[in-house]
C-alpha atoms as a PDB file:
ATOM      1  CA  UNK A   1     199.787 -89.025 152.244  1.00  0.00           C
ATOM      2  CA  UNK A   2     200.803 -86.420 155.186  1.00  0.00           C
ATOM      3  CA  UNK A   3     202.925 -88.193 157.819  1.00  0.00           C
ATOM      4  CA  UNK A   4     201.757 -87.917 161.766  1.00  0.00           C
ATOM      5  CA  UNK A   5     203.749 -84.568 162.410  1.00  0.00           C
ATOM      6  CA  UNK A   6     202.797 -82.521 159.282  1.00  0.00           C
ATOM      7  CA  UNK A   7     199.120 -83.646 160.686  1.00  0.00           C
ATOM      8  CA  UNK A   8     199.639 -82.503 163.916  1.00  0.00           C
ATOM      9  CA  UNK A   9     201.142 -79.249 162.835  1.00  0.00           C
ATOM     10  CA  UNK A  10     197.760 -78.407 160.793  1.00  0.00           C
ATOM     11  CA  UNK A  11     195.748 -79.127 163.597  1.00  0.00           C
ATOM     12  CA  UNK A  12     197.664 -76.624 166.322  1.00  0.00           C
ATOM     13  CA  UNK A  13     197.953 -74.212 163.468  1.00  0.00           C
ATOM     14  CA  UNK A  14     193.942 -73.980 163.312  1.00  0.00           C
ATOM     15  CA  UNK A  15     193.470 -74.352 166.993  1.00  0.00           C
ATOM     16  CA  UNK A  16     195.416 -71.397 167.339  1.00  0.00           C
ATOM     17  CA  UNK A  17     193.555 -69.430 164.559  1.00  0.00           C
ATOM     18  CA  UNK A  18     190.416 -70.317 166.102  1.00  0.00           C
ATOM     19  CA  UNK A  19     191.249 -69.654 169.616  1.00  0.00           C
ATOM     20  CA  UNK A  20     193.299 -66.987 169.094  1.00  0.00           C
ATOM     21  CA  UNK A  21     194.891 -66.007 172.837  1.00  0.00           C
ATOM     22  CA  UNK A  22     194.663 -62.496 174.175  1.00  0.00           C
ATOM     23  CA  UNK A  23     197.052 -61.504 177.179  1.00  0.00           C
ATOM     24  CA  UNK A  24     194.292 -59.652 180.076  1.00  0.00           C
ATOM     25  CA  UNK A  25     195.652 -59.058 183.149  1.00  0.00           C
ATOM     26  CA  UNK A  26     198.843 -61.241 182.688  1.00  0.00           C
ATOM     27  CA  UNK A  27     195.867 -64.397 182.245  1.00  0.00           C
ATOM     28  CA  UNK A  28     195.096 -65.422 178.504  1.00  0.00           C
ATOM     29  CA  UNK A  29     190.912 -65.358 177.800  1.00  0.00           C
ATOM     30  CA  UNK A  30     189.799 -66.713 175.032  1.00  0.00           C
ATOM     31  CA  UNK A  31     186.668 -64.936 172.843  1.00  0.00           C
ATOM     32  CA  UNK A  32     184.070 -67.272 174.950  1.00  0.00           C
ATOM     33  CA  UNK A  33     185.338 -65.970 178.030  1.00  0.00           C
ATOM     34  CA  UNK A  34     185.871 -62.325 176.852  1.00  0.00           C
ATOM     35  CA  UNK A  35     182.000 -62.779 176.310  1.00  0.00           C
ATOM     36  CA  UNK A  36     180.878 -63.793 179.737  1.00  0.00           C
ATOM     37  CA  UNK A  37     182.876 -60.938 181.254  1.00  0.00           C
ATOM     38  CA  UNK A  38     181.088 -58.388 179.374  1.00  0.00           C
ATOM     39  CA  UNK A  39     178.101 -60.075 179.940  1.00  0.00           C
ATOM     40  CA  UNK A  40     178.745 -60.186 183.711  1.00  0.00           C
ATOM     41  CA  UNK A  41     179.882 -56.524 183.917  1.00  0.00           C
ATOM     42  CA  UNK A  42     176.376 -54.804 182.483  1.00  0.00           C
ATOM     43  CA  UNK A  43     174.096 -56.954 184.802  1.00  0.00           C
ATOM     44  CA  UNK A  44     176.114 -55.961 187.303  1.00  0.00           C
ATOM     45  CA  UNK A  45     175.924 -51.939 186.375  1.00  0.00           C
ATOM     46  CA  UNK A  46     172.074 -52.842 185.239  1.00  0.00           C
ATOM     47  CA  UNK A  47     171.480 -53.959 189.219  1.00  0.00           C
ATOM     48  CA  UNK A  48     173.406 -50.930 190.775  1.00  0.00           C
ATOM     49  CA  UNK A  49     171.278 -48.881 188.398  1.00  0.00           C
ATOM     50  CA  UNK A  50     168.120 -50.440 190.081  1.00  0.00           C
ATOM     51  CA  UNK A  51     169.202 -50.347 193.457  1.00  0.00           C
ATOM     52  CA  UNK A  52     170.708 -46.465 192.972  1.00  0.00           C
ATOM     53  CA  UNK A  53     167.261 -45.204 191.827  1.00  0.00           C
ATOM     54  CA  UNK A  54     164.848 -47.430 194.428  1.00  0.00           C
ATOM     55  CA  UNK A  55     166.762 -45.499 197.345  1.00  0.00           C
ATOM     56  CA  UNK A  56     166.659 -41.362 196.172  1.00  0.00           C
ATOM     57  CA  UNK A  57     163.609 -39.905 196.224  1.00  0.00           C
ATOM     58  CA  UNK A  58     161.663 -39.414 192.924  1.00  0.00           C
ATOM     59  CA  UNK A  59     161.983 -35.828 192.127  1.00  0.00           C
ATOM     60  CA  UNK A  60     158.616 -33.191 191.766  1.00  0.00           C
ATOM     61  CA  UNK A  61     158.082 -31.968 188.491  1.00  0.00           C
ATOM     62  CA  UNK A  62     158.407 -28.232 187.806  1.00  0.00           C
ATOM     63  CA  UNK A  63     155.087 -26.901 187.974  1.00  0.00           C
ATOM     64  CA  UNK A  64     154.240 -29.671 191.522  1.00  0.00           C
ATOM     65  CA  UNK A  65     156.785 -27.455 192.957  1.00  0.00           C
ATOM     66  CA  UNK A  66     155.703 -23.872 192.087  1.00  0.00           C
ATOM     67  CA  UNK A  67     152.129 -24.071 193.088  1.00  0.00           C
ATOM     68  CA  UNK A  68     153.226 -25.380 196.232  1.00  0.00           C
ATOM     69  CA  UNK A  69     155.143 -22.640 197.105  1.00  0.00           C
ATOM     70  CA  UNK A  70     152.767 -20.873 195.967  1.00  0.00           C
ATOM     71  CA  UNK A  71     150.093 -22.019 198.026  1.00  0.00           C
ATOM     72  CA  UNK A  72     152.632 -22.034 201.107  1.00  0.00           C
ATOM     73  CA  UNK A  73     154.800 -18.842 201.126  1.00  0.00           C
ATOM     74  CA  UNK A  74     152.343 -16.545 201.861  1.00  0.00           C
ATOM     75  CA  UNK A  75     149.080 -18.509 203.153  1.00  0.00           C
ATOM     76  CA  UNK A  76     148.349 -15.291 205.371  1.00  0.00           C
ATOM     77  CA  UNK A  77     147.904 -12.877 202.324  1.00  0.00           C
ATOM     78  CA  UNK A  78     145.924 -15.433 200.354  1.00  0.00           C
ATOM     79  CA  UNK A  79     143.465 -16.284 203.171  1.00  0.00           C
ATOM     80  CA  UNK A  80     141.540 -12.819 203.724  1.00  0.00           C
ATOM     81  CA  UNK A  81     140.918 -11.925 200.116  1.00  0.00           C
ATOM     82  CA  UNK A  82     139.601 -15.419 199.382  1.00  0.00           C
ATOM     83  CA  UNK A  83     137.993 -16.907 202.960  1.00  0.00           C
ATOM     84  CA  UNK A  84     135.404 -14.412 203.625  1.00  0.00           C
ATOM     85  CA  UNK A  85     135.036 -11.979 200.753  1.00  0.00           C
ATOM     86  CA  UNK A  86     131.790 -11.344 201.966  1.00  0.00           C
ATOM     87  CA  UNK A  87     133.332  -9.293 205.060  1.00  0.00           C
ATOM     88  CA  UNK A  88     135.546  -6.631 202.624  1.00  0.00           C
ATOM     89  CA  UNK A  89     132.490  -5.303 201.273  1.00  0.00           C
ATOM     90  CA  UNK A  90     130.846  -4.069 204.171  1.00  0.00           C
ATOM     91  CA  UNK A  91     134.027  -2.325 205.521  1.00  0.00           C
ATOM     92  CA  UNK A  92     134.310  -0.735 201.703  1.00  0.00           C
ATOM     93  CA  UNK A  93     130.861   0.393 201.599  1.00  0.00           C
ATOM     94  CA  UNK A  94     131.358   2.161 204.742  1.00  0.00           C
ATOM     95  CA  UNK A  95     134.390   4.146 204.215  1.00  0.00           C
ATOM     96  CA  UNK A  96     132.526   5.316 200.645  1.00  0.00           C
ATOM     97  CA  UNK A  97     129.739   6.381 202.888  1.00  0.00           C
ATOM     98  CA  UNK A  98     131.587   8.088 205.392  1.00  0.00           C
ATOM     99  CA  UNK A  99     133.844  10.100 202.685  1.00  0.00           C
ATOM    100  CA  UNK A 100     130.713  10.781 200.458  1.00  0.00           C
ATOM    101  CA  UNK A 101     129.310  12.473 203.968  1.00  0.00           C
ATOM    102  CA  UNK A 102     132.246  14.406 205.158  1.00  0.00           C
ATOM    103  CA  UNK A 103     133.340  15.615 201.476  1.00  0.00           C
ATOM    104  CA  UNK A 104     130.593  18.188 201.793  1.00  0.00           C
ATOM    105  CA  UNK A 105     129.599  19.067 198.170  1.00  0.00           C
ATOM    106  CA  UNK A 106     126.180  20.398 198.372  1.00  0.00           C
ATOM    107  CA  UNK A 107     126.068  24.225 200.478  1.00  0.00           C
ATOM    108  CA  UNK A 108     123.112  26.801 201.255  1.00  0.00           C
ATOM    109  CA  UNK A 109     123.761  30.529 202.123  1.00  0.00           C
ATOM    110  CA  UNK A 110     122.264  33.788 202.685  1.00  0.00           C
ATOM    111  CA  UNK A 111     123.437  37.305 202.360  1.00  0.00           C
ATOM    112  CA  UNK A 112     123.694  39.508 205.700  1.00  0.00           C
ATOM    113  CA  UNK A 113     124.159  42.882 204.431  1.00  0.00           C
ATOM    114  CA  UNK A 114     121.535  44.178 202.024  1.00  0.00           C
ATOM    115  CA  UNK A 115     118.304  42.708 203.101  1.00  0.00           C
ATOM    116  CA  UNK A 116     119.312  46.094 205.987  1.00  0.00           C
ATOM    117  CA  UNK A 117     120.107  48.327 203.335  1.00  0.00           C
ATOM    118  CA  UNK A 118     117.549  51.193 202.821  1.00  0.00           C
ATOM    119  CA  UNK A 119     116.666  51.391 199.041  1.00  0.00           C
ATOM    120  CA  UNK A 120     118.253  48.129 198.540  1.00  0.00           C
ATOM    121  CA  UNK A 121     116.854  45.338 200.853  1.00  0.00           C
ATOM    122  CA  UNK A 122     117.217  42.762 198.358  1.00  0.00           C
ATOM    123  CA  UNK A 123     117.131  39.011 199.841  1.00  0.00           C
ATOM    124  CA  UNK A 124     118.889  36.455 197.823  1.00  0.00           C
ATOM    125  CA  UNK A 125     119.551  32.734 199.507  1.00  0.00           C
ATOM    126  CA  UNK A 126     121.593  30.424 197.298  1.00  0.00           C
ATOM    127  CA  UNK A 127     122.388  26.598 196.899  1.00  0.00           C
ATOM    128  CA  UNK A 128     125.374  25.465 195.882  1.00  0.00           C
ATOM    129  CA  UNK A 129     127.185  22.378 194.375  1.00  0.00           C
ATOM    130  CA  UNK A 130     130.783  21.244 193.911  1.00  0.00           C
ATOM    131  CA  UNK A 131     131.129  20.148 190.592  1.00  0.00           C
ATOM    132  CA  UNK A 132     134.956  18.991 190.546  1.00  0.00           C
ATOM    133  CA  UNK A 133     137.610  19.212 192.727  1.00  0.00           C
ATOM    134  CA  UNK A 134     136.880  19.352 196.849  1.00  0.00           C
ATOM    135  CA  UNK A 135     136.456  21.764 199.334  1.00  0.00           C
ATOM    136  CA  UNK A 136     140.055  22.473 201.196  1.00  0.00           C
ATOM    137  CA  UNK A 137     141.852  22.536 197.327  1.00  0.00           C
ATOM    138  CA  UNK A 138     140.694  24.519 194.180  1.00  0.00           C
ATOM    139  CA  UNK A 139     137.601  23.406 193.027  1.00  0.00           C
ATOM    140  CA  UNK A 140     134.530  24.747 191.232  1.00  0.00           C
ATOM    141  CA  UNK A 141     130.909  24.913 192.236  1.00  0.00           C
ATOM    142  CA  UNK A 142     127.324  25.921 190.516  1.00  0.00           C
ATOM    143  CA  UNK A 143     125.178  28.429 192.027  1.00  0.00           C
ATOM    144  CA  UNK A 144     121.562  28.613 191.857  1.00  0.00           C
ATOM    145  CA  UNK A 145     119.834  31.889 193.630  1.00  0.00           C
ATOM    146  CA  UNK A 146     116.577  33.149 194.247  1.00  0.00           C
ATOM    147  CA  UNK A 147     116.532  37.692 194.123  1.00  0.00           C
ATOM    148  CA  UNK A 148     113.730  38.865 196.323  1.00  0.00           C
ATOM    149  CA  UNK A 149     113.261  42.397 196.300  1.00  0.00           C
ATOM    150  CA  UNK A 150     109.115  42.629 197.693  1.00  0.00           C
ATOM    151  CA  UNK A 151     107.871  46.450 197.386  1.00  0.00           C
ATOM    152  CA  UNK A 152     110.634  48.523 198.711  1.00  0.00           C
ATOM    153  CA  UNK A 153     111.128  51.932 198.562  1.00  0.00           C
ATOM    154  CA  UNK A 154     113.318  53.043 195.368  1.00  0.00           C
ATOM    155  CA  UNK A 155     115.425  55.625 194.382  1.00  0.00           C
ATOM    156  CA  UNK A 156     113.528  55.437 190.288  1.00  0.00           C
ATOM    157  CA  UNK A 157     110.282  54.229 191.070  1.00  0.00           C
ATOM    158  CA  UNK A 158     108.381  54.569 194.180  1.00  0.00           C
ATOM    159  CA  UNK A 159     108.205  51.089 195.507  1.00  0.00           C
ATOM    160  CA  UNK A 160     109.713  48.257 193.536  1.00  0.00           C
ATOM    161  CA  UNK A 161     108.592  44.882 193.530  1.00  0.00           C
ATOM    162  CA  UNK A 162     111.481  42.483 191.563  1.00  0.00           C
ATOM    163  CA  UNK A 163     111.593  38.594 191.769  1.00  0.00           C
ATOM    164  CA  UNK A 164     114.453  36.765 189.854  1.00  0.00           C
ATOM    165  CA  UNK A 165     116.119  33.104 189.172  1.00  0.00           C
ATOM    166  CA  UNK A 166     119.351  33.571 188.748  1.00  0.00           C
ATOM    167  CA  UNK A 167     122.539  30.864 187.924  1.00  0.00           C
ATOM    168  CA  UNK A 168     126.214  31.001 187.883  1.00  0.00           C
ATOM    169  CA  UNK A 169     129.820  29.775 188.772  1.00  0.00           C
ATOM    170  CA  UNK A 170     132.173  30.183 191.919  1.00  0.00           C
ATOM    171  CA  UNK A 171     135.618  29.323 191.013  1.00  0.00           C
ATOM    172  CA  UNK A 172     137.662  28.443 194.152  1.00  0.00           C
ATOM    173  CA  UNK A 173     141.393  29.362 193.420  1.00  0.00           C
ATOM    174  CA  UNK A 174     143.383  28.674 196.860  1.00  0.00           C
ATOM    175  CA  UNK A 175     141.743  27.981 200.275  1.00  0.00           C
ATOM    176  CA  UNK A 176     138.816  29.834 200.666  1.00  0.00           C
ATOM    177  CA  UNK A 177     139.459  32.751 197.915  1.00  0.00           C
ATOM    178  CA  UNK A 178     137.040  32.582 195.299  1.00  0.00           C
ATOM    179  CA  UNK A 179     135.426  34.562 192.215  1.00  0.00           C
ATOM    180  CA  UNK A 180     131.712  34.275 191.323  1.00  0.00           C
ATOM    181  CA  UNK A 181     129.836  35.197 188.108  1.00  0.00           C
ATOM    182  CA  UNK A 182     125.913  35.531 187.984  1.00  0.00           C
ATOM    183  CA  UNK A 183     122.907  35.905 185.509  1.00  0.00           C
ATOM    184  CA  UNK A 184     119.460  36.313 187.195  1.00  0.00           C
ATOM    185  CA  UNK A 185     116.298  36.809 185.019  1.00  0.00           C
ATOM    186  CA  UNK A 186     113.045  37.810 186.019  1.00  0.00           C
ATOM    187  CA  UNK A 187     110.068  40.264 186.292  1.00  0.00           C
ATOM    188  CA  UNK A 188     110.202  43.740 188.007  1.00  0.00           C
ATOM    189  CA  UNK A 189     107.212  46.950 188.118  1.00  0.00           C
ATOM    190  CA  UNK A 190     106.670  49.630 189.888  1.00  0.00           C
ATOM    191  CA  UNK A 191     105.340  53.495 189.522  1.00  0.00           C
ATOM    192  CA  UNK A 192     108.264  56.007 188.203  1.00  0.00           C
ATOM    193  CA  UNK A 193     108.711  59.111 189.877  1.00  0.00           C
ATOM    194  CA  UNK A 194     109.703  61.272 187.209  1.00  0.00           C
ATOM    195  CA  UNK A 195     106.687  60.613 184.592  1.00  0.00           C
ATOM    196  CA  UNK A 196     104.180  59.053 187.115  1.00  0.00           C
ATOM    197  CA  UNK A 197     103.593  55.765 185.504  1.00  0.00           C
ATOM    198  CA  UNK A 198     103.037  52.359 186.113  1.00  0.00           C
ATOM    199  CA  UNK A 199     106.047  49.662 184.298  1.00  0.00           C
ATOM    200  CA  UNK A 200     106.509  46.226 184.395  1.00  0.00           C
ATOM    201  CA  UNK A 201     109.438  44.967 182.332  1.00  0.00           C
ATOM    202  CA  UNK A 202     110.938  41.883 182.199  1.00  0.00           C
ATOM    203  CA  UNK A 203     114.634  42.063 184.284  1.00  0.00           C
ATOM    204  CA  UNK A 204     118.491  40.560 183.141  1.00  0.00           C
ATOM    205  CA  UNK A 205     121.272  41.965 185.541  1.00  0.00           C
ATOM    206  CA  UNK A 206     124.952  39.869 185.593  1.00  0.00           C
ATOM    207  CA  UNK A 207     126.590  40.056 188.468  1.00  0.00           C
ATOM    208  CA  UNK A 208     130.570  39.600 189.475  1.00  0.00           C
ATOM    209  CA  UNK A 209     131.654  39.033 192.937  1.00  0.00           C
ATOM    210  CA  UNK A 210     135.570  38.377 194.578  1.00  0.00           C
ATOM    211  CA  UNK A 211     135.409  36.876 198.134  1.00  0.00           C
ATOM    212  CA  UNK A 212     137.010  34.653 200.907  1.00  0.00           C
ATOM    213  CA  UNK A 213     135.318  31.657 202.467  1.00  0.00           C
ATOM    214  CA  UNK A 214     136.096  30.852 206.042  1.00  0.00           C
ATOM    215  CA  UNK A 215     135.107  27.541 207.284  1.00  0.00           C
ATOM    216  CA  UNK A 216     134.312  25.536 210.564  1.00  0.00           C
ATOM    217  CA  UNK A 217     134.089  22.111 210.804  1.00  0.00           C
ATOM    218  CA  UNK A 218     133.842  21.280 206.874  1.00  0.00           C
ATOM    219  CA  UNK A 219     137.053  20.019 204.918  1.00  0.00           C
ATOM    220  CA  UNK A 220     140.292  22.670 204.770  1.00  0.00           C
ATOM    221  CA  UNK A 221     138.136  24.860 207.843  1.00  0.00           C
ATOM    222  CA  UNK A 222     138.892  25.073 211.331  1.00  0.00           C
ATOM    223  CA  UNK A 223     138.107  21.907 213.716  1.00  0.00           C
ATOM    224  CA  UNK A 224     137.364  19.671 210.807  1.00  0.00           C
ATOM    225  CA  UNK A 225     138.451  16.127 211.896  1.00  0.00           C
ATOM    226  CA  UNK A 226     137.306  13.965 208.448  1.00  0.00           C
ATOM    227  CA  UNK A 227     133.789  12.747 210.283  1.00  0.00           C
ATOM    228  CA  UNK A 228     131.483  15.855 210.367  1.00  0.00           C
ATOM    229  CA  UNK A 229     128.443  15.978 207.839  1.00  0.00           C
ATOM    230  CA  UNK A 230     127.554  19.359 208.897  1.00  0.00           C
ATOM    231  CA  UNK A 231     129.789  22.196 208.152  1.00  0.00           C
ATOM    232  CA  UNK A 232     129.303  26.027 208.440  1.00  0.00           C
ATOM    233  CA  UNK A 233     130.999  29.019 206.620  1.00  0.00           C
ATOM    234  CA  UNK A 234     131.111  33.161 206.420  1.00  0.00           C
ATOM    235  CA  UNK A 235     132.690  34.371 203.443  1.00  0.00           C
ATOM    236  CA  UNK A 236     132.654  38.137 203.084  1.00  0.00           C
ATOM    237  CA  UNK A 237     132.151  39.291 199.212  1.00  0.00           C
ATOM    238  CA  UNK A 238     132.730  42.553 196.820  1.00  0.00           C
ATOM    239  CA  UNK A 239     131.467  42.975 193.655  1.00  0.00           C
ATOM    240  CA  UNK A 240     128.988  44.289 191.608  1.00  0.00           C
ATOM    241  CA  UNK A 241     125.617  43.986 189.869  1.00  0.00           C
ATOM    242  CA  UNK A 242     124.487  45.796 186.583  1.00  0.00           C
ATOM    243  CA  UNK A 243     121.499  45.741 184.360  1.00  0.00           C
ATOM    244  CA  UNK A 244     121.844  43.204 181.040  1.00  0.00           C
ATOM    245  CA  UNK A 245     119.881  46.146 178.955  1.00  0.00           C
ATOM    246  CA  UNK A 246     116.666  44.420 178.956  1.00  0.00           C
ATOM    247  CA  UNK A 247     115.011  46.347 181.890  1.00  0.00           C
ATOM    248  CA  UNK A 248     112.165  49.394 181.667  1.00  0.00           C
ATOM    249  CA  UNK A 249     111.619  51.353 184.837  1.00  0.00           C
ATOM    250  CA  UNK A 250     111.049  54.564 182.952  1.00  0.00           C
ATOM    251  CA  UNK A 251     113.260  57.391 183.206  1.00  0.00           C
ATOM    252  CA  UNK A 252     116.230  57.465 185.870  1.00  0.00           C
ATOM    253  CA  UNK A 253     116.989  60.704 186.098  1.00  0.00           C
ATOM    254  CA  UNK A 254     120.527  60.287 185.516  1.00  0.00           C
ATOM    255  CA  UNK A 255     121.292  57.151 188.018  1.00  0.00           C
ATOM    256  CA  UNK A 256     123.109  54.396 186.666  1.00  0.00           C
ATOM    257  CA  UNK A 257     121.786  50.842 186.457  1.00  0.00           C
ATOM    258  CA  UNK A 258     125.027  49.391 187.920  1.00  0.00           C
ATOM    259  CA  UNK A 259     125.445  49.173 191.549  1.00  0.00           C
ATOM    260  CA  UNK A 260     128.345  48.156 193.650  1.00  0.00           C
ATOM    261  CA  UNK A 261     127.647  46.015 196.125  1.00  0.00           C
ATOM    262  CA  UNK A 262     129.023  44.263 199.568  1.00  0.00           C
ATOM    263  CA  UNK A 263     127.753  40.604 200.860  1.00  0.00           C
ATOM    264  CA  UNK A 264     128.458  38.399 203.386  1.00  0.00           C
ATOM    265  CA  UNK A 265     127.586  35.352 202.943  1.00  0.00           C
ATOM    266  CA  UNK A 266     126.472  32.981 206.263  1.00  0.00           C
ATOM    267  CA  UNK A 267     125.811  29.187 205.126  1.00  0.00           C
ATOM    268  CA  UNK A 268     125.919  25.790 205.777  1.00  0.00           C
ATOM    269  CA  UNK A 269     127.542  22.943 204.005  1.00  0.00           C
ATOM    270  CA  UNK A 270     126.705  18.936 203.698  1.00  0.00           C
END
């Protein structure tokens, strides 16, 4: 049997394993209290947590943000192509319809020189049309022509009659300067002077021309100011026209079936 003192030694000795003191701030806690404190301290961080967030403003998620810049930064360049895109087509259509009208591609002409000479008096209007490029650059246009020659005196037969289509190609190459290449078919008779008789053969001549265009009031002439339809044009020509080898007039005596020839051309152009 333990006497009061040994039992009072046992007891202290477990009280002070249980309690076990820890020095904090020159204070002794015990475990309980140690417990409380940290307790205590995260409500207190959980309620400044609370009260940090309920004051700053809730931020705007990415993509919030870029459309409304978007839609902001520039709301006077995304007004007219969406408010009234009724209104750009109008304006659109118009300037089409005012360049289609001054670009001039279509042009009719007539030669001024041999209809008055004698033996020759041949008449031959032509229409043309701008195939690519523009008049006032290099561009290239097709050319249809009637040949009218109606029972003229001749230097082979005694009157010739001679009616031919012809087509071709005039290939501006800077400003007005251009070169032209022709085939024109047809029908020609008349009564030869050498043997005395009647022929009617069919007719091929080719015909090469070099020329300058000079312009008024169409694109790259004088006193065109980008508005005009109506444009006119001289454009003095030299070349020459020869016979493909298909024609029959009879004997010639020695001329030649190639002729050089002058033109100037008067026209219009729309």
């Amino acid at each position: 049997m333990l006497s009061a003192k040994p039992r009072q030694f046992a007891r202290n000795t477990v009280t002070a394993g249980r309690t076990r003191r820890l020095a904090l701030a020159g204070e002794t806690v015990t475990p309980g209290r140690m417990w409380h404190l940290v307790l205590a301290a995260a409500g207190a961080a959980c309620v400044l947590l609370a009260s940090t967030g309920s004051q700053a403003a809730p931020a705007e998620p990415p993509e919030h943000r870029a459309t409304e810049h978007s839609a902001t930064a520039h709301p006077a360049t995304a007004h007219p192509a969406t408010a009234h895109p009724a209104t750009a087509h109008p304006a659109t259509a118009q300037a089409e319809k005012t360049h289609a009208a001054s670009a001039h591609p279509w042009g009719a002409e007539v030669d001024l020189v041999q209809p008055f000479i004698p033996t020759v008096h041949i008449i031959k209007p032509k229409v043309t049309r701008t195939v690519w490029g523009g008049l006032g650059s290099a561009h290239g246009d097709v050319v249809a022509v009637v040949y009218v020659r109606p029972h003229i005196p001749h230097d082979v037969v005694e009157t010739i009659d001679e009616y031919m289509l012809g087509v071709g190609y005039r290939q501006y190459l800077w400003g007005g300067l251009h070169l032209e290449a022709l085939v024109e078919g047809g029908v020609a008779w008349g009564r030869n002077k050498v043997d005395g008789r009647d022929y009617t053969t069919p007719t091929l001549f080719g015909e090469v021309n070099v020329g300058y265009r000079l312009g008024f009031s169409e694109p790259g002439g004088f006193g065109f100011e980008g508005h005009e339809s109506l444009g006119f044009f001289v454009a003095p020509q030299l070349g020459t026209l020869f016979s493909l080898g298909v024609a029959d007039i009879g004997p010639r005596d020695g001329k030649p079936d190639w002729f050089l020839q002058g033109n100037l051309l008067v026209g219009t152009s729309f």
